[in-house]
N, C-alpha and C. Protein backbone atom coordinates (compact mmCIF):
# COMPACT_ATOMS: atom_id res chain seq x y z
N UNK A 1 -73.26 11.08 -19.01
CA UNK A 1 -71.84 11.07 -19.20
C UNK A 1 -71.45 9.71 -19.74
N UNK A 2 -70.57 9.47 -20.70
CA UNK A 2 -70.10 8.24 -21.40
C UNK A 2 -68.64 8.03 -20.81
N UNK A 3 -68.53 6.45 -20.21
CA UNK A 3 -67.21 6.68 -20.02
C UNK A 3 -67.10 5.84 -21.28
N UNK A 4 -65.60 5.95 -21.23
CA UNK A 4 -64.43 5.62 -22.44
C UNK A 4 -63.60 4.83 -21.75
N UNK A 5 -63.51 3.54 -22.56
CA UNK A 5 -62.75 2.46 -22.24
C UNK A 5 -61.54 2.88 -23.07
N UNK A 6 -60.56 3.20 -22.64
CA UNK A 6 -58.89 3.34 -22.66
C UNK A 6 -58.43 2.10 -22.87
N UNK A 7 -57.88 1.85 -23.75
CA UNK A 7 -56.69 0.60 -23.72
C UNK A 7 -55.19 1.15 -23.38
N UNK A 8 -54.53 0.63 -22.70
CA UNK A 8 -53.24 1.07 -21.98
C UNK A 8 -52.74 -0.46 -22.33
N UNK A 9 -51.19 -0.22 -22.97
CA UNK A 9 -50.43 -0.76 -23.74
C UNK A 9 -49.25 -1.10 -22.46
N UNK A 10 -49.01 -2.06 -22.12
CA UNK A 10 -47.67 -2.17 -21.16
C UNK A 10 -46.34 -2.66 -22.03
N UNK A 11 -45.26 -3.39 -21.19
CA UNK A 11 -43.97 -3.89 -21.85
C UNK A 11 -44.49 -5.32 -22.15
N UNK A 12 -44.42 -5.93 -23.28
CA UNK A 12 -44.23 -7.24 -23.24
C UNK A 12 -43.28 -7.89 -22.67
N UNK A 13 -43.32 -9.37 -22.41
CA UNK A 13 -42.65 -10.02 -21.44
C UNK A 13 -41.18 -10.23 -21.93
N UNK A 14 -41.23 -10.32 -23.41
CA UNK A 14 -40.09 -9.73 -24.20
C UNK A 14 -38.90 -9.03 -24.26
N UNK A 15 -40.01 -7.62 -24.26
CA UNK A 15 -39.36 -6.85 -24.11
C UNK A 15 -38.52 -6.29 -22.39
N UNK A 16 -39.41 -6.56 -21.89
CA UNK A 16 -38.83 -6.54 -20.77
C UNK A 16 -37.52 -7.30 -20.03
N UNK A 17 -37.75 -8.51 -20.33
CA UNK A 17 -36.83 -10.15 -20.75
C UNK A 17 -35.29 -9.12 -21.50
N UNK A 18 -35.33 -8.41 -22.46
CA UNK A 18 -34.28 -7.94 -23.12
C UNK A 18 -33.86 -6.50 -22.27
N UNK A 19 -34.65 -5.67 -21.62
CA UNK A 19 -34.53 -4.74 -21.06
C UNK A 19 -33.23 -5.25 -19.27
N UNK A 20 -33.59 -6.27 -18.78
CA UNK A 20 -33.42 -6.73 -18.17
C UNK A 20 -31.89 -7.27 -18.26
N UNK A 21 -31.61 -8.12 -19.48
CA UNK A 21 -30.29 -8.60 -20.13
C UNK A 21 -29.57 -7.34 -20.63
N UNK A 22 -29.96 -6.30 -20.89
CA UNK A 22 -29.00 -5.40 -21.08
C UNK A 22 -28.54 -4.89 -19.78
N UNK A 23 -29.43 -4.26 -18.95
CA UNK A 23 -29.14 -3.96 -17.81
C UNK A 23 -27.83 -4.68 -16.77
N UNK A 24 -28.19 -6.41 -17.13
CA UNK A 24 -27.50 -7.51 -16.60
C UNK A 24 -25.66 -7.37 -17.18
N UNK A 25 -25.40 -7.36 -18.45
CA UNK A 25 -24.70 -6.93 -19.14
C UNK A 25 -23.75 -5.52 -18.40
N UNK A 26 -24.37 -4.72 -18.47
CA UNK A 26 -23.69 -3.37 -18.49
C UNK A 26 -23.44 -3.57 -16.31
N UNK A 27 -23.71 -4.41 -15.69
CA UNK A 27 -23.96 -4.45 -14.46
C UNK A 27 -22.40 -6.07 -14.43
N UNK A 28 -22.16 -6.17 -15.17
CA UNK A 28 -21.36 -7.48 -15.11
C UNK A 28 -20.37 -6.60 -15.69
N UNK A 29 -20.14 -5.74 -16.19
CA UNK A 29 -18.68 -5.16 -16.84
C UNK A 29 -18.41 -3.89 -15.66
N UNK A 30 -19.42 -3.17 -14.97
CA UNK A 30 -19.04 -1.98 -14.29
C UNK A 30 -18.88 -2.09 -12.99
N UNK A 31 -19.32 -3.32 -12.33
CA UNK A 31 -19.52 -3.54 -10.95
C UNK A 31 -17.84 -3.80 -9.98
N UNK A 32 -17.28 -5.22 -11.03
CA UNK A 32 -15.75 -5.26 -10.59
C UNK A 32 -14.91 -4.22 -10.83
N UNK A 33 -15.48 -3.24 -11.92
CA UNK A 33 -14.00 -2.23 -12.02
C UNK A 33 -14.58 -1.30 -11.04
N UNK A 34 -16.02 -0.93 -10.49
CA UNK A 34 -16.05 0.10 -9.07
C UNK A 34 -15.37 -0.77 -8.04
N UNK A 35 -16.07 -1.95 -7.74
CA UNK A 35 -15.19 -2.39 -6.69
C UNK A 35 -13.67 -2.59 -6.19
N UNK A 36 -13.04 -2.99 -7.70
CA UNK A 36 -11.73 -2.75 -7.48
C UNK A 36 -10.71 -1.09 -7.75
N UNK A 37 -11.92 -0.20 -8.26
CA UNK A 37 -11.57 1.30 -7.52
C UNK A 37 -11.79 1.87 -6.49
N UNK A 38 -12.55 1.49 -5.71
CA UNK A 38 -12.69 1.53 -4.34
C UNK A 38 -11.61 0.85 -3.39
N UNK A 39 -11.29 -0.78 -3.68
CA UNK A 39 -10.12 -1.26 -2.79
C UNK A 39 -9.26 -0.76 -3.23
N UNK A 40 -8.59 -0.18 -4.02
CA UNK A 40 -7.37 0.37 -4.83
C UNK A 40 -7.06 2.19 -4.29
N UNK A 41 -8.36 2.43 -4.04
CA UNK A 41 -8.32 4.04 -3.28
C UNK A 41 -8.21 3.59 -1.85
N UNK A 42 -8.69 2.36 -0.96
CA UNK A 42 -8.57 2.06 0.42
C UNK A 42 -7.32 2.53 0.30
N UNK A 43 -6.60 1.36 -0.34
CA UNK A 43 -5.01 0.71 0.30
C UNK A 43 -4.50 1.80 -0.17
N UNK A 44 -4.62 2.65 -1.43
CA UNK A 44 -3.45 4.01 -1.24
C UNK A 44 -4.02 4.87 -0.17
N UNK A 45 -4.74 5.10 0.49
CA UNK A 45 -5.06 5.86 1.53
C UNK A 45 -4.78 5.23 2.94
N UNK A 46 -4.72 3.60 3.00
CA UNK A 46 -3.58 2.98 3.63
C UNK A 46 -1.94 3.31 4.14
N UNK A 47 -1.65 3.58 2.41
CA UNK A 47 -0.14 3.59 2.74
C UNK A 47 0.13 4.93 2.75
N UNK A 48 -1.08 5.94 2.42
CA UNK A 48 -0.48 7.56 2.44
C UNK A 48 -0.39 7.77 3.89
N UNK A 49 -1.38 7.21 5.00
CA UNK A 49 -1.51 7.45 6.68
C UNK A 49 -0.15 6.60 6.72
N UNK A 50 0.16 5.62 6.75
CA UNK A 50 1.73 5.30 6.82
C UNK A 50 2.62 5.92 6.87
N UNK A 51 2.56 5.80 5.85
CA UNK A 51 3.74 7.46 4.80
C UNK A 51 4.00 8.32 5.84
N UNK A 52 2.61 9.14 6.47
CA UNK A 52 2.60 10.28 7.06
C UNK A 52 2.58 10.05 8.66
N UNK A 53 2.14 9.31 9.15
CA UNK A 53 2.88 8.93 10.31
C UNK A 53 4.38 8.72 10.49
N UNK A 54 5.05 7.55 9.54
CA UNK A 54 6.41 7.39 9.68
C UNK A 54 7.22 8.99 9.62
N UNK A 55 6.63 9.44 8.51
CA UNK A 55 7.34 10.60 8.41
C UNK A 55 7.26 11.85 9.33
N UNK A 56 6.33 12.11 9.95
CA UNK A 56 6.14 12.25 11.30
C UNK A 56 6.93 12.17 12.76
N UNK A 57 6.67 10.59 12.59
CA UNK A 57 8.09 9.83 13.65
C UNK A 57 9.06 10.90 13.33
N UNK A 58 9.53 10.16 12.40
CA UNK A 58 10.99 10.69 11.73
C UNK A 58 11.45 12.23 12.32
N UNK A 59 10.61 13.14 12.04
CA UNK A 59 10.55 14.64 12.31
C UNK A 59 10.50 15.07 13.41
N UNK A 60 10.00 13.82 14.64
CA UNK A 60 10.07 13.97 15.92
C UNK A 60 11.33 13.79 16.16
N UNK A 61 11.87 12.58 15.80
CA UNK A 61 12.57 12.39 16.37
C UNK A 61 14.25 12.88 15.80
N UNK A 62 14.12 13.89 14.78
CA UNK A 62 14.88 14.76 14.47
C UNK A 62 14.98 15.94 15.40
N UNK A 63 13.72 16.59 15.68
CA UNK A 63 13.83 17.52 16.55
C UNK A 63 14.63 16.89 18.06
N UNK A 64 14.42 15.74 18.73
CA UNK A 64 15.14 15.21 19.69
C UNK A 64 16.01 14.80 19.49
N UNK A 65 16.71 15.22 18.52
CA UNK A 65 18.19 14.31 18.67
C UNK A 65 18.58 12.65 18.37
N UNK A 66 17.61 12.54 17.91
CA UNK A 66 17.48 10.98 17.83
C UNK A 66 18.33 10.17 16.87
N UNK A 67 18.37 10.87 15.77
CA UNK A 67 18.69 10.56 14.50
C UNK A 67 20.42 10.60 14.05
N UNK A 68 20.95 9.29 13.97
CA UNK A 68 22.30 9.13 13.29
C UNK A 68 22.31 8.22 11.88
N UNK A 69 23.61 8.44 11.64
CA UNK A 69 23.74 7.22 10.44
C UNK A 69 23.48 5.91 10.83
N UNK A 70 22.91 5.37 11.62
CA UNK A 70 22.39 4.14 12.33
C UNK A 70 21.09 4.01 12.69
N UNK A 71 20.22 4.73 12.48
CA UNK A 71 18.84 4.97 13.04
C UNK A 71 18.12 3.97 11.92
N UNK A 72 17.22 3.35 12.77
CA UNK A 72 16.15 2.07 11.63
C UNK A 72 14.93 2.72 12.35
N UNK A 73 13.55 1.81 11.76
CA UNK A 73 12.59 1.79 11.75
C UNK A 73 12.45 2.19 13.66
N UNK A 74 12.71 0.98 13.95
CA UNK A 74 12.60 0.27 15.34
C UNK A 74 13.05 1.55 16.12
N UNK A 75 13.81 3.12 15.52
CA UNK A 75 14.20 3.50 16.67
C UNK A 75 13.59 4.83 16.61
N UNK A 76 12.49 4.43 15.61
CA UNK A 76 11.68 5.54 15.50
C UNK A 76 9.95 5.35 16.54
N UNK A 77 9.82 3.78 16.94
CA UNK A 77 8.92 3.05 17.35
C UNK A 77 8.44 4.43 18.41
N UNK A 78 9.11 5.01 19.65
CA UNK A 78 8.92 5.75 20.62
C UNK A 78 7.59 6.82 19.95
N UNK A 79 7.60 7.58 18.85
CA UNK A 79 7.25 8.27 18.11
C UNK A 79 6.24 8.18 17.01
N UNK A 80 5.53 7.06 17.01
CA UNK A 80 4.41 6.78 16.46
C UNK A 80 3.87 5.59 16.84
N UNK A 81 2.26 4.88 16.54
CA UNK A 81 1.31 4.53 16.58
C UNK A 81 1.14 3.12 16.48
N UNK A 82 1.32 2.00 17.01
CA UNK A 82 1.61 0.32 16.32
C UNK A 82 0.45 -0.50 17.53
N UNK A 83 0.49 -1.19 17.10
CA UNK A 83 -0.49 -2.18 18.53
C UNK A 83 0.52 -3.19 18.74
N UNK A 84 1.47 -3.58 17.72
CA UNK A 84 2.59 -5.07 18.43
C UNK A 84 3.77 -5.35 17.88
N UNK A 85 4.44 -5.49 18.21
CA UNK A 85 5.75 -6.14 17.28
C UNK A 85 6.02 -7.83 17.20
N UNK A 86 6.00 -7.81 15.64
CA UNK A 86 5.85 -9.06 15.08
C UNK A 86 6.98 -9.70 14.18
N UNK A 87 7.69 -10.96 15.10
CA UNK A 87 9.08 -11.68 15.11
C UNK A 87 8.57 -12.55 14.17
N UNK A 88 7.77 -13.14 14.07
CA UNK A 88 7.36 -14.75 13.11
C UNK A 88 6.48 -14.79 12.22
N UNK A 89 6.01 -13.78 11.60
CA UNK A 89 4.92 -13.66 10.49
C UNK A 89 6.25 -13.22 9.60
N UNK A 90 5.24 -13.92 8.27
CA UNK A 90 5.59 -13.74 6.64
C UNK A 90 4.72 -12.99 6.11
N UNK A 91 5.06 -11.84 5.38
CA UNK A 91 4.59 -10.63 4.72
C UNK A 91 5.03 -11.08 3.25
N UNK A 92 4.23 -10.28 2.13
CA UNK A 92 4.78 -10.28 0.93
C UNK A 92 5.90 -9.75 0.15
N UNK A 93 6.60 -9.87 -0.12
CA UNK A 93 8.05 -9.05 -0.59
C UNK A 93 7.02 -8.06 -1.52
N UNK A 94 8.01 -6.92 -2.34
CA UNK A 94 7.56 -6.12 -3.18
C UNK A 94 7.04 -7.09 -4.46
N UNK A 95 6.27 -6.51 -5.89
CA UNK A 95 6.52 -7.39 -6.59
C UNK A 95 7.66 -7.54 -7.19
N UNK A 96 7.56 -8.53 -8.01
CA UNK A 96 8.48 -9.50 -8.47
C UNK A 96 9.33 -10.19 -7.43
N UNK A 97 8.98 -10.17 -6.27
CA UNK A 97 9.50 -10.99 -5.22
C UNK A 97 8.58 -11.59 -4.60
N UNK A 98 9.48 -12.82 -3.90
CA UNK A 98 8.33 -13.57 -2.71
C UNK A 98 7.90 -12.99 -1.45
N UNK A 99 8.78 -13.47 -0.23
CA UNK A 99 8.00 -12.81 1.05
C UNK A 99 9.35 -12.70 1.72
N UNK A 100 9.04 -12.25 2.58
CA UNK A 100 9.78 -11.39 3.69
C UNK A 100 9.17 -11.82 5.47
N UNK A 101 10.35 -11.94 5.88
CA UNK A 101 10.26 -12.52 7.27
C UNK A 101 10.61 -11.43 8.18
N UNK A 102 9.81 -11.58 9.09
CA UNK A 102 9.69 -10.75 10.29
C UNK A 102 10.50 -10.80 11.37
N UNK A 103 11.66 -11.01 11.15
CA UNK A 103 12.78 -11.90 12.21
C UNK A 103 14.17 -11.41 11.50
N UNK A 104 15.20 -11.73 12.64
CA UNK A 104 16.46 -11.77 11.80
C UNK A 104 16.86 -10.13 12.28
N UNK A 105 16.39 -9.92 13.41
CA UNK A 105 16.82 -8.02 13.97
C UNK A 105 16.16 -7.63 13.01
N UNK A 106 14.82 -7.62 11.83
CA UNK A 106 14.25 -6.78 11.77
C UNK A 106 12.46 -6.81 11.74
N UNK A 107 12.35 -6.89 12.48
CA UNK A 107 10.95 -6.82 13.33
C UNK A 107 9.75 -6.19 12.24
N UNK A 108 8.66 -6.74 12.50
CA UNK A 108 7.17 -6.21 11.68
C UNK A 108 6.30 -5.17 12.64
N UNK A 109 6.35 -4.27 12.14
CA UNK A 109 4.69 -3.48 13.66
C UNK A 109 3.67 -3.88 12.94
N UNK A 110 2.80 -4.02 14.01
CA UNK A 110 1.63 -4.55 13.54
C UNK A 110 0.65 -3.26 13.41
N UNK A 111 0.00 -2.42 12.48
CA UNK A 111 -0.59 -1.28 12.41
C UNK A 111 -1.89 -1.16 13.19
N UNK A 112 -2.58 -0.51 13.58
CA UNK A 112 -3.90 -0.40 13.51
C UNK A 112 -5.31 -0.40 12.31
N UNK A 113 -4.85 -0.71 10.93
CA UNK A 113 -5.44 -0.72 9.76
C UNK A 113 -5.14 -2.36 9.68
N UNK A 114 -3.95 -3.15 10.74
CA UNK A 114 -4.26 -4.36 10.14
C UNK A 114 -2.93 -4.65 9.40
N UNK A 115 -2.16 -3.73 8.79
CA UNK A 115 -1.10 -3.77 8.05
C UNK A 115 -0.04 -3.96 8.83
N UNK A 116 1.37 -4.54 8.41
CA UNK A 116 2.36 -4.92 9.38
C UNK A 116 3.24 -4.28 8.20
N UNK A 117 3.72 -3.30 9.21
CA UNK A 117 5.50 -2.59 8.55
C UNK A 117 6.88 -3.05 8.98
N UNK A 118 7.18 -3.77 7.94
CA UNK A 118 8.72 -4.11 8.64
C UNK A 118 9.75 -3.35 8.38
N UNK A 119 10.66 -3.45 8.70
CA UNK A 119 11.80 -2.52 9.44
C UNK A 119 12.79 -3.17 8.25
N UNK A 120 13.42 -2.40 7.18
CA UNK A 120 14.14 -3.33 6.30
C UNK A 120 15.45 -3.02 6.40
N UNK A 121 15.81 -1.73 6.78
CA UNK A 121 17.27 -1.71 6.15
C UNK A 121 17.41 0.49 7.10
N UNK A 122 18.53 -0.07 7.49
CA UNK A 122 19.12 1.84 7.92
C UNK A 122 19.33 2.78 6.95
N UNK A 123 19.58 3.62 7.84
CA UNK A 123 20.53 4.88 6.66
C UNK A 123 21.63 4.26 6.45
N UNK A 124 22.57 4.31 5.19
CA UNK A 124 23.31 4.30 4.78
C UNK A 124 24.54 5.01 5.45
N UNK A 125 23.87 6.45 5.38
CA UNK A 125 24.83 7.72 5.87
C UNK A 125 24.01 8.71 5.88
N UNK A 126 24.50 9.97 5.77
CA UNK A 126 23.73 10.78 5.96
C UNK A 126 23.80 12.05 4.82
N UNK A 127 24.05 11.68 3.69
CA UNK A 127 23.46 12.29 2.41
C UNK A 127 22.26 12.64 2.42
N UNK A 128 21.72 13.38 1.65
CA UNK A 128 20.11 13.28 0.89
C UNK A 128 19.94 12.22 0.35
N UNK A 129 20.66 11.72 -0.19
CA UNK A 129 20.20 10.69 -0.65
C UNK A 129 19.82 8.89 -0.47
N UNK A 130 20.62 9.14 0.87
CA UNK A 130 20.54 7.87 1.86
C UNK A 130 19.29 7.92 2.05
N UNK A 131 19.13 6.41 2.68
CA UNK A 131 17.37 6.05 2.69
C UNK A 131 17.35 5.06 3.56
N UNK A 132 16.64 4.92 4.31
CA UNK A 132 15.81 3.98 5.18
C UNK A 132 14.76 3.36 4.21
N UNK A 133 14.83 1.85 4.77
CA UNK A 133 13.88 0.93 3.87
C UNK A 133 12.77 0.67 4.57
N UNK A 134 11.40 0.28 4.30
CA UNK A 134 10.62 -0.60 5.12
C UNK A 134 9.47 -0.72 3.89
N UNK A 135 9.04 -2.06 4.73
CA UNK A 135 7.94 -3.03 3.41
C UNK A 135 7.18 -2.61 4.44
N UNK A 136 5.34 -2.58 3.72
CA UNK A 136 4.27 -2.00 4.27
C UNK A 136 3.41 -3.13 3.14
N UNK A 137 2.81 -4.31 3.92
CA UNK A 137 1.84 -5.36 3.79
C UNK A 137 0.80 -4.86 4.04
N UNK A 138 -0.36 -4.51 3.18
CA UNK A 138 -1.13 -4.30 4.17
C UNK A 138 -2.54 -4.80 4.51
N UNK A 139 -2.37 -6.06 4.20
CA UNK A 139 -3.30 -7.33 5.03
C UNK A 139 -2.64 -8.29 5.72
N UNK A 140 -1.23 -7.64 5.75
CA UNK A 140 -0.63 -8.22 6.69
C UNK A 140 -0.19 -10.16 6.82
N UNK A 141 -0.16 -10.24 5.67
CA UNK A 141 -0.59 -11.80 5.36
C UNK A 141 0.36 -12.25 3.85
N UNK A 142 1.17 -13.10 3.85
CA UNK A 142 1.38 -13.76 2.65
C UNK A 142 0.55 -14.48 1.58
N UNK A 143 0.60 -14.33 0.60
CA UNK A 143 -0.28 -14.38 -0.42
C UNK A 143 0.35 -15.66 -1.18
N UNK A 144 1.65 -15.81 -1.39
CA UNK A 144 2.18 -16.76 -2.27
C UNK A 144 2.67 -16.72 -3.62
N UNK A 145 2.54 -15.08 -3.76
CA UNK A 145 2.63 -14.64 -5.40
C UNK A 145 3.36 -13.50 -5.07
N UNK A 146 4.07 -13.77 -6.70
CA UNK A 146 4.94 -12.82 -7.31
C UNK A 146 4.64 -11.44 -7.51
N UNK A 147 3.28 -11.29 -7.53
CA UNK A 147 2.90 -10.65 -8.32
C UNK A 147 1.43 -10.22 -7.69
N UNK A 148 0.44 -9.16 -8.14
CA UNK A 148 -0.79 -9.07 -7.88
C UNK A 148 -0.92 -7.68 -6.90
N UNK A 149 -2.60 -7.37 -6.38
CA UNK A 149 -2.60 -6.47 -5.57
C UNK A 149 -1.76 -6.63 -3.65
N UNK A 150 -1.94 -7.86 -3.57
CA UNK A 150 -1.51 -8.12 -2.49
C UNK A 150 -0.81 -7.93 -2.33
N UNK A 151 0.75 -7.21 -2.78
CA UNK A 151 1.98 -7.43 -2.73
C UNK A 151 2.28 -6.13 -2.07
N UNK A 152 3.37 -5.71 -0.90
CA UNK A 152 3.80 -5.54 -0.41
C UNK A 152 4.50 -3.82 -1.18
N UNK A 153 4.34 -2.55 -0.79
CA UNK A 153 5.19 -1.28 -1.48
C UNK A 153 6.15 -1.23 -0.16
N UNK A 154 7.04 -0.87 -1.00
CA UNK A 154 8.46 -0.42 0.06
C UNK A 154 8.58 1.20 -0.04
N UNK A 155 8.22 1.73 1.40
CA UNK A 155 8.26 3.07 1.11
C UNK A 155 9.99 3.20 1.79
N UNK A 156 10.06 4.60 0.94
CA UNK A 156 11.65 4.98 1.31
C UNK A 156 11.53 6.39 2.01
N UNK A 157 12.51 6.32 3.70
CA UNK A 157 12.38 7.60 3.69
C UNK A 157 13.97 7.86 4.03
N UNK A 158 14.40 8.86 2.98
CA UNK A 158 15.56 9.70 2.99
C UNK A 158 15.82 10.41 4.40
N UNK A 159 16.92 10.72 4.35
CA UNK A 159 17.71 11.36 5.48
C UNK A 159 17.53 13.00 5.58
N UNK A 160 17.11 13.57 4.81
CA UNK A 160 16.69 14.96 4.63
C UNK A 160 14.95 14.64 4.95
N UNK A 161 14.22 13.58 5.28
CA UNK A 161 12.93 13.62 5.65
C UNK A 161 11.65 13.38 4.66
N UNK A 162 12.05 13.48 3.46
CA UNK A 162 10.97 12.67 2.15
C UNK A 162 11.11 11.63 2.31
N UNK A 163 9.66 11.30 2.04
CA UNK A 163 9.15 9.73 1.81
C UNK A 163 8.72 9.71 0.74
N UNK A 164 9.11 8.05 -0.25
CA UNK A 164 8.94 8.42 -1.53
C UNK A 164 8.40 6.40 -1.39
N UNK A 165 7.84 5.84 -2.45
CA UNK A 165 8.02 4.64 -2.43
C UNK A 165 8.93 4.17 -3.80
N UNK A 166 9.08 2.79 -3.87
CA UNK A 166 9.91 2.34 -4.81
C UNK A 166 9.40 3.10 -5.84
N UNK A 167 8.48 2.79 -6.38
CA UNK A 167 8.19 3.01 -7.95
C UNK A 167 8.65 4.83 -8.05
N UNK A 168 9.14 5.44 -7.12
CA UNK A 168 9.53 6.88 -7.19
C UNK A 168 10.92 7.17 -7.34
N UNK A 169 11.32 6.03 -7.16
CA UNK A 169 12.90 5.98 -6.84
C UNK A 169 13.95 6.49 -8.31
N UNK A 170 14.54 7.24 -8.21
CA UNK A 170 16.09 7.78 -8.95
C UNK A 170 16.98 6.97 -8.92
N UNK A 171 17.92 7.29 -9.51
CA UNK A 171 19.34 6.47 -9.43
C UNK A 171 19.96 6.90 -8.27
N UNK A 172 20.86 6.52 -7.91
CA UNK A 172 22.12 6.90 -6.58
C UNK A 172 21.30 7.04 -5.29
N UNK A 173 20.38 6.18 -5.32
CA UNK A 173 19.57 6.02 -4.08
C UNK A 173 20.95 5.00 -2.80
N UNK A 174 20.78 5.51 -1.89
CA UNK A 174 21.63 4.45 -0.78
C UNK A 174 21.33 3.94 0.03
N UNK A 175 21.36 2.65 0.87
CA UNK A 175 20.58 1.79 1.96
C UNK A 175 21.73 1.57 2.36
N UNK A 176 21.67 0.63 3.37
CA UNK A 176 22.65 -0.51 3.83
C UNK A 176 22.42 -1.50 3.05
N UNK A 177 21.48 -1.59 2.23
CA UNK A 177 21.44 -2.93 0.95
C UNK A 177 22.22 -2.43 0.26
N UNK A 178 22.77 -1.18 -0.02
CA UNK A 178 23.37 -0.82 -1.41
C UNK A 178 22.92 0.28 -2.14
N UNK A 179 23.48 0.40 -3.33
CA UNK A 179 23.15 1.44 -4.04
C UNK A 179 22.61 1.20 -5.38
N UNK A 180 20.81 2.26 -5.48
CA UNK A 180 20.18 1.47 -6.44
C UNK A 180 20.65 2.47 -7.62
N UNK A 181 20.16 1.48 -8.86
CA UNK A 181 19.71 2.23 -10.51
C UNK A 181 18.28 2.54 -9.87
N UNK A 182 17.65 2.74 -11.32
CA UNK A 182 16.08 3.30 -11.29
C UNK A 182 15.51 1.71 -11.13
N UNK A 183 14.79 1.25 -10.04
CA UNK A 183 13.89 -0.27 -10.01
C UNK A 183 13.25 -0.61 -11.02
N UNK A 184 13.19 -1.92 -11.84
CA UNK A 184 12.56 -2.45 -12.66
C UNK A 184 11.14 -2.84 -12.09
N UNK A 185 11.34 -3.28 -10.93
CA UNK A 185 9.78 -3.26 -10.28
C UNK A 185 9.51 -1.97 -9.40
N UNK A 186 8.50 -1.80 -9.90
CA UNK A 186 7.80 -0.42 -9.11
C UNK A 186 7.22 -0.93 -7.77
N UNK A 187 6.16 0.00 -7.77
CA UNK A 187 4.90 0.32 -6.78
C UNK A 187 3.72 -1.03 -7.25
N UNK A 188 3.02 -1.69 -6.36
CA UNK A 188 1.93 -2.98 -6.73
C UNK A 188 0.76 -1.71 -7.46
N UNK A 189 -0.75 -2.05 -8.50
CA UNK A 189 -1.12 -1.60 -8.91
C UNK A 189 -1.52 -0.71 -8.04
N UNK A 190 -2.40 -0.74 -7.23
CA UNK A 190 -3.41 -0.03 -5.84
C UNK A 190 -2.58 1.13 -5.64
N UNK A 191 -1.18 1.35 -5.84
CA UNK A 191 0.12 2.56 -5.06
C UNK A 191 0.00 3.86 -6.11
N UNK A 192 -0.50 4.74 -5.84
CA UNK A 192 -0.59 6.11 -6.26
C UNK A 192 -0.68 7.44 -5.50
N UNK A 193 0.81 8.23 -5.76
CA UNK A 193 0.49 9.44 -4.77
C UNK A 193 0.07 10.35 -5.69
């Protein structure tokens, strides 16, 4: 029997060297945009359990009688889920704003995700279209900017029981702040229902 010496051809160091830099390449452009689709699906799945708790509250405490043209955040507290209430922390305003204080009769809960919801503003009255305000931080922490993911969505919940956030908002919306147009600042990027 004759054996046969085979020559077997591998990658040069070259080629491999370039196999490697492409790889490096296509791994430097795809890595930050998964990662920041992943934190961007957290925090809206953040503020949708929000959403749906508050709105929740709310529905409880409709069925009990709870609910007047005076009802805030704070008097929905009986009826959903918080670990603390927080007088002296600074949260981020929405964008295009700075921050927001936790004081002043309107109090922050401190969530179980870490996020602190403050209590912004009553019903107006009791239209459909009246709205309860509250800012929803949800690292719970001031950032220092105008602007960015960190920033703060203000969800709204109406007097007929929808929750909507800013960037959803219509005209002839009503608070005790007043009565809005359509907001020039929306929802921070991460906010998608």
């Amino acid at each position: 029997m004759l054996l046969s010496i085979t020559s077997y051809r591998g990658f040069t160091l070259a080629e491999l060297l370039i196999a490697l830099l492409i790889i490096g390449e296509i791994a430097t452009f795809t890595i930050p945009k998964v990662i920041t689709a992943q934190q961007n699906l957290q925090n809206t799945s953040k503020m949708k359990d929000t959403a749906a708790m508050v709105s929740a509250a709310y529905q409880e405490a409709v069925l009990n009688g709870a609910v007047t043209i005076n009802t805030r955040l704070q008097d929905l507290t009986p009826y959903f889920n918080y670990i603390s209430v927080d007088t002296s922390s600074t949260i981020d305003d929405i964008v295009g704003y700075g921050s927001q204080n936790c004081a002043g009769g309107f109090p922050c809960y401190r969530l179980h995700s870490g996020a602190l919801l403050l209590d912004r503003a009553s019903f107006a009255g009791t239209g459909t279209t009246n709205a309860m305000l509250m800012h929803l931080d949800l690292d719970g922490t001031y950032s220092g900017s105008t602007t960015g993911t960190g920033k703060s969505v203000m969800l709204v919940l109406f007097y007929n029981g929808r929750i909507a956030s800013r960037g959803q908002l219509s005209t002839g919306v009503t608070s005790s702040q007043g009565t809005w147009g359509t907001e020039p600042n929306g929802d921070p990027s991460w906010a998608t229902w």
